[in-house]
Protein backbone atom coordinates (compact mmCIF):
# COMPACT_ATOMS: atom_id res chain seq x y z
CA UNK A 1 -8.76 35.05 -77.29
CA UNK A 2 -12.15 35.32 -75.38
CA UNK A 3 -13.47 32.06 -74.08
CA UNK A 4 -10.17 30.23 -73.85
CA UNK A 5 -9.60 28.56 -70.20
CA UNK A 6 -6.71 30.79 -68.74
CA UNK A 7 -7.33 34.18 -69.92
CA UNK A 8 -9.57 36.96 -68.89
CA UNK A 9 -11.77 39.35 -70.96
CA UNK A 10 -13.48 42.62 -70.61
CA UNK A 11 -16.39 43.72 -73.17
CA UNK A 12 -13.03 46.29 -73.94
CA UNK A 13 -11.51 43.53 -74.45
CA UNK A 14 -13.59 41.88 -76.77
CA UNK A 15 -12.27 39.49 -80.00
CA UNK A 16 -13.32 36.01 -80.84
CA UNK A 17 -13.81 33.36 -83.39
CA UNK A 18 -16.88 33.58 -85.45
CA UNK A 19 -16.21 29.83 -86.09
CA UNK A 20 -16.38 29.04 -82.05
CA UNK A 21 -19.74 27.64 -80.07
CA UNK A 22 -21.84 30.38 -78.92
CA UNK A 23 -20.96 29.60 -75.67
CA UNK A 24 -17.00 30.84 -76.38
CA UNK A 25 -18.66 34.37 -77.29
CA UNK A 26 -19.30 36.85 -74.60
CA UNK A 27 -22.86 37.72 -76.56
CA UNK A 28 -24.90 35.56 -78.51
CA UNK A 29 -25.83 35.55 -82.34
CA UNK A 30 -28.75 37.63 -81.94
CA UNK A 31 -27.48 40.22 -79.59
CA UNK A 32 -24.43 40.77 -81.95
CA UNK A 33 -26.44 41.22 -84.90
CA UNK A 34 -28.31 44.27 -83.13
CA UNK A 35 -24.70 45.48 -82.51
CA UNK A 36 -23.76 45.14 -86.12
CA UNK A 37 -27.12 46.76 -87.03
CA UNK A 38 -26.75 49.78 -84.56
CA UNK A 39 -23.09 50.73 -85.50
CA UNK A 40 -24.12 50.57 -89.43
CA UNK A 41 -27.64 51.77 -89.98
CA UNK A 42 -29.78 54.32 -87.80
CA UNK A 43 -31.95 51.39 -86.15
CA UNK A 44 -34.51 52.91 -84.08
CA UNK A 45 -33.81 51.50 -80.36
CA UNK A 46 -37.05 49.27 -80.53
CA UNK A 47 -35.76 47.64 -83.43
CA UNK A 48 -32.48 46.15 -81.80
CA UNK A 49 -34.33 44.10 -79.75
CA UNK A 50 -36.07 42.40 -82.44
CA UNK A 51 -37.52 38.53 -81.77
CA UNK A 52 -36.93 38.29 -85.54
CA UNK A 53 -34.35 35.66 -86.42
CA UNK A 54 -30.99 36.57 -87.82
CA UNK A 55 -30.67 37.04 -91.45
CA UNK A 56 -28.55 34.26 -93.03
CA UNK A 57 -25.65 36.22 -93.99
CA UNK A 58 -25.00 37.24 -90.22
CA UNK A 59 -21.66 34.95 -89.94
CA UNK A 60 -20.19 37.39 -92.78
CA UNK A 61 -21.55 40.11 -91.50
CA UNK A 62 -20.40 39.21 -87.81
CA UNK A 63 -16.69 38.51 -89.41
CA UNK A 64 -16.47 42.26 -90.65
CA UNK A 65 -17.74 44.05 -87.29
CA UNK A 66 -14.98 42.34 -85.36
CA UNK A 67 -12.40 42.71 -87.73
CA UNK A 68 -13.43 46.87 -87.89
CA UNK A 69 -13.59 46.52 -83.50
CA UNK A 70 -10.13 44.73 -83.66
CA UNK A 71 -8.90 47.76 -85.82
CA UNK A 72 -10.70 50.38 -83.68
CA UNK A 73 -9.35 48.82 -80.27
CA UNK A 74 -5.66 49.00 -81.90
CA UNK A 75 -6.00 52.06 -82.57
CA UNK A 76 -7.61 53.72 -79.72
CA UNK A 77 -4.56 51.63 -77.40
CA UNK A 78 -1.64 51.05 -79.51
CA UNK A 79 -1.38 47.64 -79.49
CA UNK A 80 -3.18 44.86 -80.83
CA UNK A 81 -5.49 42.57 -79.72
CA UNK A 82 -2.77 39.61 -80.39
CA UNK A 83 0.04 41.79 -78.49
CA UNK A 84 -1.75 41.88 -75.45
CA UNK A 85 -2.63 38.05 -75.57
CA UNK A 86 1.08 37.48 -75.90
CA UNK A 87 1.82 39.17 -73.20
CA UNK A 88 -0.80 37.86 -70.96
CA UNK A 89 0.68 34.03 -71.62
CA UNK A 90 4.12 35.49 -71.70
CA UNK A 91 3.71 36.46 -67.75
CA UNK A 92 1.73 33.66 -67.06
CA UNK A 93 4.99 31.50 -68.57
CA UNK A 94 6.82 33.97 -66.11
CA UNK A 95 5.01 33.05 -62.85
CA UNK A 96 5.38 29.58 -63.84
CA UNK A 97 8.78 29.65 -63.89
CA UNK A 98 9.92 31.81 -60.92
CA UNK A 99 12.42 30.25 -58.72
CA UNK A 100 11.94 31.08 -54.98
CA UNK A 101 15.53 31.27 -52.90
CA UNK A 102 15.60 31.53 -49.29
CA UNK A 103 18.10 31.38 -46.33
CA UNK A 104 17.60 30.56 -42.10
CA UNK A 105 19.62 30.07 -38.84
CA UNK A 106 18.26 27.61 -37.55
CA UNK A 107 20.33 27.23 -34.88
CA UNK A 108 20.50 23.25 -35.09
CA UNK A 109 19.13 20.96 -37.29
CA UNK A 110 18.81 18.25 -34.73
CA UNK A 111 14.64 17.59 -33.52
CA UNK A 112 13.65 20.71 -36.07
CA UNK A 113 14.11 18.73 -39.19
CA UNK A 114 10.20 18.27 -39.96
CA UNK A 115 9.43 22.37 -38.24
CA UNK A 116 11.80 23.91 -40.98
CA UNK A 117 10.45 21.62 -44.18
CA UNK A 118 7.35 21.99 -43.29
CA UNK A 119 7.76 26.06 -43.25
CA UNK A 120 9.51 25.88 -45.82
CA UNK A 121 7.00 23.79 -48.22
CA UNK A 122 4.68 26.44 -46.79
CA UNK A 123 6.41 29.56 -48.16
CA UNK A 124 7.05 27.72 -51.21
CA UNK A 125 10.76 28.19 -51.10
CA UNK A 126 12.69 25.84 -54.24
CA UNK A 127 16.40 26.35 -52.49
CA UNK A 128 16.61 27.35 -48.79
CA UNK A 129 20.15 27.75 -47.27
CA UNK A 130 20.55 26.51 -44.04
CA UNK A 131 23.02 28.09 -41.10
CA UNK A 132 24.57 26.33 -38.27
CA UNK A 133 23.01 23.55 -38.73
CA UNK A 134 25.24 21.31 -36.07
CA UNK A 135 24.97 18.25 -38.21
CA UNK A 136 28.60 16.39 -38.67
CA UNK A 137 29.49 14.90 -41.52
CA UNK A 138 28.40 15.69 -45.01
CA UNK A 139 25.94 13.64 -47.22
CA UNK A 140 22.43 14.16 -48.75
CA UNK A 141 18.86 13.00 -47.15
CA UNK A 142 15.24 13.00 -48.29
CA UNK A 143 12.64 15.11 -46.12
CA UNK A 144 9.15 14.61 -47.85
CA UNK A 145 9.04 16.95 -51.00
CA UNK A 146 12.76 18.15 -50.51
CA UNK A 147 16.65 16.55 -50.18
CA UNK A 148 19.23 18.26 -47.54
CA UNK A 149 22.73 18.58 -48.58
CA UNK A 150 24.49 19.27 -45.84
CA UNK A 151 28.40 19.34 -44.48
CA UNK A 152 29.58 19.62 -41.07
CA UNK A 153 32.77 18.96 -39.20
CA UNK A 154 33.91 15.79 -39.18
CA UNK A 155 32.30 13.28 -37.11
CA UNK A 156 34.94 12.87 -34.22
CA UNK A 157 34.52 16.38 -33.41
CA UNK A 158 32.00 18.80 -30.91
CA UNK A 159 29.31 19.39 -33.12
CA UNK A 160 29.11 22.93 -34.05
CA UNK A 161 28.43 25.22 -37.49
CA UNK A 162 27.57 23.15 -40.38
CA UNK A 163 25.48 24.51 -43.79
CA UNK A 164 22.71 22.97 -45.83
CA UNK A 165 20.80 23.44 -48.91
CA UNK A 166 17.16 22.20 -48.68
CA UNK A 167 16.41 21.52 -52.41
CA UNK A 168 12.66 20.87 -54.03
CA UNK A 169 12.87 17.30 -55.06
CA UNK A 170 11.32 18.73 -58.75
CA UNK A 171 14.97 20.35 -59.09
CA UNK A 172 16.74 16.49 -58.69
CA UNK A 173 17.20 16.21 -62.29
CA UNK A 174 18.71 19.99 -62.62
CA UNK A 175 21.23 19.22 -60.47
CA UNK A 176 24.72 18.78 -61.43
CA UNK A 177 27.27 18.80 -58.93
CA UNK A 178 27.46 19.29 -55.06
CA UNK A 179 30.50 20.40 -53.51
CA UNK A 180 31.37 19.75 -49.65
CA UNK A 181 34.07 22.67 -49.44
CA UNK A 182 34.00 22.58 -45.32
CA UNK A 183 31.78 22.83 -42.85
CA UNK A 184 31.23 26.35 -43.31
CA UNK A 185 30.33 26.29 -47.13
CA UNK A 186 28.46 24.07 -49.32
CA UNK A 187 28.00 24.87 -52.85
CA UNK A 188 25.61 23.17 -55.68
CA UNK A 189 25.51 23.66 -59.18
CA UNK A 190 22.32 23.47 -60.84
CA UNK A 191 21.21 24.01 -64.60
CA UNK A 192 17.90 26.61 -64.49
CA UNK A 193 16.55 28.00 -67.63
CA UNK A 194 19.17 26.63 -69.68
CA UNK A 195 21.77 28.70 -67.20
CA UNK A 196 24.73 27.19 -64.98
CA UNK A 197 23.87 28.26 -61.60
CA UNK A 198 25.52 27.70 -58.52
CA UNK A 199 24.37 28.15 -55.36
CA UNK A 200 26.04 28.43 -52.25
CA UNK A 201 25.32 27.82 -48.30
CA UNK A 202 27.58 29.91 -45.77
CA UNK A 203 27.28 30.23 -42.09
CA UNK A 204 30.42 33.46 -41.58
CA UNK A 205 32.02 33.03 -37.82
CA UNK A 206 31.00 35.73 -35.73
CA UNK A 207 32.58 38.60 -34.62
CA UNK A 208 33.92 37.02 -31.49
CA UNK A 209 35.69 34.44 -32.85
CA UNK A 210 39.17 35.10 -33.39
CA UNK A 211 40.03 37.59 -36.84
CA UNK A 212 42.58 35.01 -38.00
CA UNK A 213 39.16 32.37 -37.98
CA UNK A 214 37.19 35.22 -40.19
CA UNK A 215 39.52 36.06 -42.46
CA UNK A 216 40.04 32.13 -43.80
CA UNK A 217 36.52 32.02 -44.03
CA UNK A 218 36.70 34.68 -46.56
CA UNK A 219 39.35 33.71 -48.03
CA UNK A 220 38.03 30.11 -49.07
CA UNK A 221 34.61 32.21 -50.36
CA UNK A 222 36.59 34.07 -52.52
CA UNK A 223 38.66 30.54 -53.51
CA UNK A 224 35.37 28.98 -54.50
CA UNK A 225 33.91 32.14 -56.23
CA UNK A 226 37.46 32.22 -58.36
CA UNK A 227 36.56 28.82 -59.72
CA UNK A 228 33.26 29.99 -60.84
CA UNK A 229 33.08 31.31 -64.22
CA UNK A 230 32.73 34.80 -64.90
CA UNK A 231 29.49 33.47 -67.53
CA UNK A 232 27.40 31.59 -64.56
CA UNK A 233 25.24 32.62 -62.33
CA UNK A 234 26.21 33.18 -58.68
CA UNK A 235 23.96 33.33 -55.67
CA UNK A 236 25.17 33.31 -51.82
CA UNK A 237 23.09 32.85 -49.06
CA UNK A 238 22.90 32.49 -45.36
CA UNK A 239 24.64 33.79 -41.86
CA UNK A 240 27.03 36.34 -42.88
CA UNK A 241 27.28 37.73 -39.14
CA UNK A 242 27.69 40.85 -40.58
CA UNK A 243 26.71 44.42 -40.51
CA UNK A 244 27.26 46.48 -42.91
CA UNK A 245 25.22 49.93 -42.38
CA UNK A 246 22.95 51.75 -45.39
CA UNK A 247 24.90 53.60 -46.98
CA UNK A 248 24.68 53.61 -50.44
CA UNK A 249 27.08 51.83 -52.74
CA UNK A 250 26.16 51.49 -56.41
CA UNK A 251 26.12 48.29 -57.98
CA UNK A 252 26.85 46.54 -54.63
CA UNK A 253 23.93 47.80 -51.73
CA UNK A 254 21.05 50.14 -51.42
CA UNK A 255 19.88 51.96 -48.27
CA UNK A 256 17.05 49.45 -46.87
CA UNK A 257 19.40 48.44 -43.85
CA UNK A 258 20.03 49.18 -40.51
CA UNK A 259 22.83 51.80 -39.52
CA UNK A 260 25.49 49.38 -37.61
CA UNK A 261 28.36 48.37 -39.85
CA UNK A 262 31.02 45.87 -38.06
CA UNK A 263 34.45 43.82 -39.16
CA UNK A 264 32.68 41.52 -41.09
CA UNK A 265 30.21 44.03 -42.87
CA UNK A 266 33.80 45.50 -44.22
CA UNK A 267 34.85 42.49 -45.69
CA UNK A 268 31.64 41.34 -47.03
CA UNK A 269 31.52 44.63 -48.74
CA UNK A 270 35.07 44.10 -50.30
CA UNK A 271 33.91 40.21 -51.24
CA UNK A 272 30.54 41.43 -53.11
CA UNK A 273 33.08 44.34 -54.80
CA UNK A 274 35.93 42.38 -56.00
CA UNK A 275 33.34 39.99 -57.28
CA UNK A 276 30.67 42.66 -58.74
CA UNK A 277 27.90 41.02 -56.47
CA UNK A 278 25.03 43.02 -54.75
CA UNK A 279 23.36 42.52 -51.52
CA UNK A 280 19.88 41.73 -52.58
CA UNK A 281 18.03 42.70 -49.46
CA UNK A 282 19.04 46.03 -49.11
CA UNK A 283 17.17 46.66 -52.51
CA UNK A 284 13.81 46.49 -51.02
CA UNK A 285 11.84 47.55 -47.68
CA UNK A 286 11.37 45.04 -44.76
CA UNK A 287 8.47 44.63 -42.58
CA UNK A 288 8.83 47.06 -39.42
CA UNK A 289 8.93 43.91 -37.30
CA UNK A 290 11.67 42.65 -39.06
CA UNK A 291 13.61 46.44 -38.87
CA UNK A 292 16.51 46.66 -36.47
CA UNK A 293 17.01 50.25 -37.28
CA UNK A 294 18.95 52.90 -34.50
CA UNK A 295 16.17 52.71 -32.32
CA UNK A 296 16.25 49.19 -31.48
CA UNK A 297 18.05 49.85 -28.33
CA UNK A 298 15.03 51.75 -27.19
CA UNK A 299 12.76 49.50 -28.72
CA UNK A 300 14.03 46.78 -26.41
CA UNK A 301 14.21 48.51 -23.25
CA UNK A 302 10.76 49.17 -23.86
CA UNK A 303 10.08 45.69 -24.44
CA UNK A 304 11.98 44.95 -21.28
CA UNK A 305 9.89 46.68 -19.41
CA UNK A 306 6.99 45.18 -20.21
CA UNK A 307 8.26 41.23 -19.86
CA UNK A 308 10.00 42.76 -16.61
CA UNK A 309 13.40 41.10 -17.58
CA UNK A 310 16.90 41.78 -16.37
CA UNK A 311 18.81 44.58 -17.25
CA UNK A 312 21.99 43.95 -19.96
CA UNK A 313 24.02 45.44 -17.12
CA UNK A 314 22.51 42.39 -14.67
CA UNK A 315 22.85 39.92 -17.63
CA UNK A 316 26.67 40.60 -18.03
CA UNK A 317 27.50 40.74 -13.84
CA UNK A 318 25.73 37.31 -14.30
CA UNK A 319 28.09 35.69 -17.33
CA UNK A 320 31.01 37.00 -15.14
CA UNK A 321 30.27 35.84 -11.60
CA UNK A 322 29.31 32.36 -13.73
CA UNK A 323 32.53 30.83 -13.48
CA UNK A 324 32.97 31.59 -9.56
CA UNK A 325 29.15 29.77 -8.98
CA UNK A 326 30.98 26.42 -11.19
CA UNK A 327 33.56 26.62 -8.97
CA UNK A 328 31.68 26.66 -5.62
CA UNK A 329 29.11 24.07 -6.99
CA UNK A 330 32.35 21.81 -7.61
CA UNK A 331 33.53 22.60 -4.04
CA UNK A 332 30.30 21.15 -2.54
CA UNK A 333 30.33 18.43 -4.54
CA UNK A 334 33.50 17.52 -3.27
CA UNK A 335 32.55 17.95 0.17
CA UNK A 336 29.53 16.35 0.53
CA UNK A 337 30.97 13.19 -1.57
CA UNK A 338 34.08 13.30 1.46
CA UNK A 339 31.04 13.09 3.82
C-alpha cells in the first residue's frame, strides 16, 4: 500500500485507500478528480486544471477509478497489486532474518581478542569459527556484543591449536548445547527458525604433521557428524588445511577453487561425500586478491621482486643451517661463561 512507512511506490505502482489523509496519496483530491475526468469523458486539456472544487460525489467516484487501475495494472503484469506487496514484506522478513556464518585463523587468540570482535561486529558476522586459537582449556567468555566458546588442550600442556565459536549475544537464548569434543573441535547446537542446527569449529592438522595425527582428526569429525541426526542442520567451518583442486563434483564442490589438491583435500572430499555435504565456497567467485590460482607462484616472485626479499631457495638453506647457528651460539655461551 502507498504511503505506508517501509514500502516504496512508483506512479506504476499506484493503489491506496480512499479512506487515508491526503497526505498517504501520491496526488491530491483535486488532481485525481481531473484523472478520473480525463480517462471517462473527452475533457478538453484546459478543463483538467480547473480551480473549481470537487463535486461531492468524488470519494465514490475516486473508489471506482482505482478499483478499474488495480484491474488494469493486474492485467497488464500478471499479478496483483496485493501479490507484489506480499512479496515486498515477504523479502523484507527475509533480510531480517538472514544469519551471517563466518570462519578465521587467527593464529592466536592471545592480545587479538578485541582486533577480531571488533572485525567481526564490523562485518556483521552472527557465528564466526575460530582456528588455532592457542587458548588452553575450554569454557565460555563475554567480549562486548558476543560470547567465545572455546576448547584447547589441557592446561598443563604447550599451548598450541585450540577452536572457538564467537556467538552474537542476541543468539544466547537459541542456544542449546555446547560440546568440548577436543581441542581440535567444538560443536554448538542452536535452535534457528524453528530448526536444530549445529555448528561446528575445526582447526584440521596440517599436512606435515604426522598421517596417523590427520587421520584421527577425521575420524572423530565423522564420530561427531554420526551423532547428528540425519533431520538437522549441519554446518562446518574453519582450517581444514586442505586442498582440494576445482574439479567438479556434483552435489559436493563446484569449480571456483584453485588447482592444488593435497592428502587432506582427499579426505575432506570423502568426509563431505559419505556425509552428502558441499563445500560452500567453491559455489561462488572470490575476489582476485583473495585467488591463489596456478599462477600464484609467479605472482609471488613478482611480488618478491619488488619487496626485494630472499629467494625460497635462500629461505630453506636458512631453516637448515638453523640448527648448526643454535649450536655455535650455545658453544660461546659456554665459553665466555668459563671465562
Amino acid at each position: 500500500m502507498c504511503g505506508s512507512e517501509n514500502d516504496t511506490c512508483s506512479s506504476r505502482d499506484l493503489d491506496f485507500n480512499v479512506n487515508s489523509p491526503n497526505e498517504n496519496l501520491l496526488f491530491n483530491d483535486a488532481t485525481l478528480y481531473n484523472h478520473l475526468t480525463s480517462y471517462s469523458s473527452n475533457v478538453p486539456p484546459n478543463d483538467l486544471f480547473s480551480n473549481e472544487p470537487p463535486p461531492s460525489d468524488l470519494h465514490s467516484k475516486l473508489s471506482n477509478w482505482a478499483a478499474s487501475r488495480t484491474v488494469t495494472l493486474a492485467s497488464e503484469t500478471g499479478r496483483s497489486i496485493d501479490d507484489d506487496t506480499a512479496r515486498k514484506r515477504k523479502k523484507r522478513v527475509w533480510k531480517e532474518n538472514i544469519v551471517r556464518l563466518g570462519s578465521w585463523n587467527i593464529t592466536s587468540w592471545s592480545n587479538k581478542d578485541y582486533e577480531v570482535v571488533v572485525e567481526i561486529e564490523k562485518n556483521k558476522i552472527d557465528f564466526c569459527a575460530l582456528s588455532e586459537t592457542k587458548k588452553k582449556g575450554n569454557g565460555s567468555q563475554r567480549y562486548q556484543n558476543y560470547i567465545l566458546f572455546y576448547s584447547g588442550v589441557d592446561m598443563n600442556l604447550r599451548a598450541r591449536g585450540g577452536v572457538g565459536l564467537l556467538v552474537n549475544k542476541k543468539f544466547e537464548k537459541d542456544i542449546k548445547e555446547v560440546q568440548y569434543i577436543s581441542h581440535s573441535i567444538i560443536q554448538i547446537i542452536v535452535e534457528l527458525a524453528n530448526e536444530r542446527t549445529h555448528l561446528l569449529s575445526i582447526y584440521a592438522p596440517d599436512v606435515s604433521k604426522p598421517k596417523e595425527e590427520r587421520e584421527a582428526f577425521f575420524d572423530a569429525l565423522q564420530a561427531t557428524s554420526d551423532k547428528i541426526p540425519s533431520k538437522d542442520k549441519v554446518f562446518i567451518m574453519g582450517d581444514f588445511n586442505s586442498r582440494i583442486g576445482n574439479t567438479v563434483i556434483p552435489g559436493i564442490m563446484h569449480s571456483f577453487n584453485e588447482g592444488a589438491v593435497n592428502d587432506n583435500g582427499d579426505i575432506l572430499i570423502d568426509v563431505c561425500a559419505l556425509n552428502e555435504l558441499r563445500i560452500n565456497n567453491t559455489y561462488f567467485d572470490h575476489k582476485k586478491q583473495q585467488n591463489l590460482d596456478d599462477g600464484s607462484v609467479s605472482k609471488w616472485e613478482e611480488y618478491k621482486s619488488k619487496k626485494d626479499l630472499p629467494s625460497l631457495e635462500d629461505m630453506y638453506e636458512f631453516l637448515r643451517s638453523r640448527s648448526d647457528l643454535l649450536e655455535r651460539l650455545e658453544l660461546n655461551k659456554l665459553e665466555q661463561g668459563s671465562k
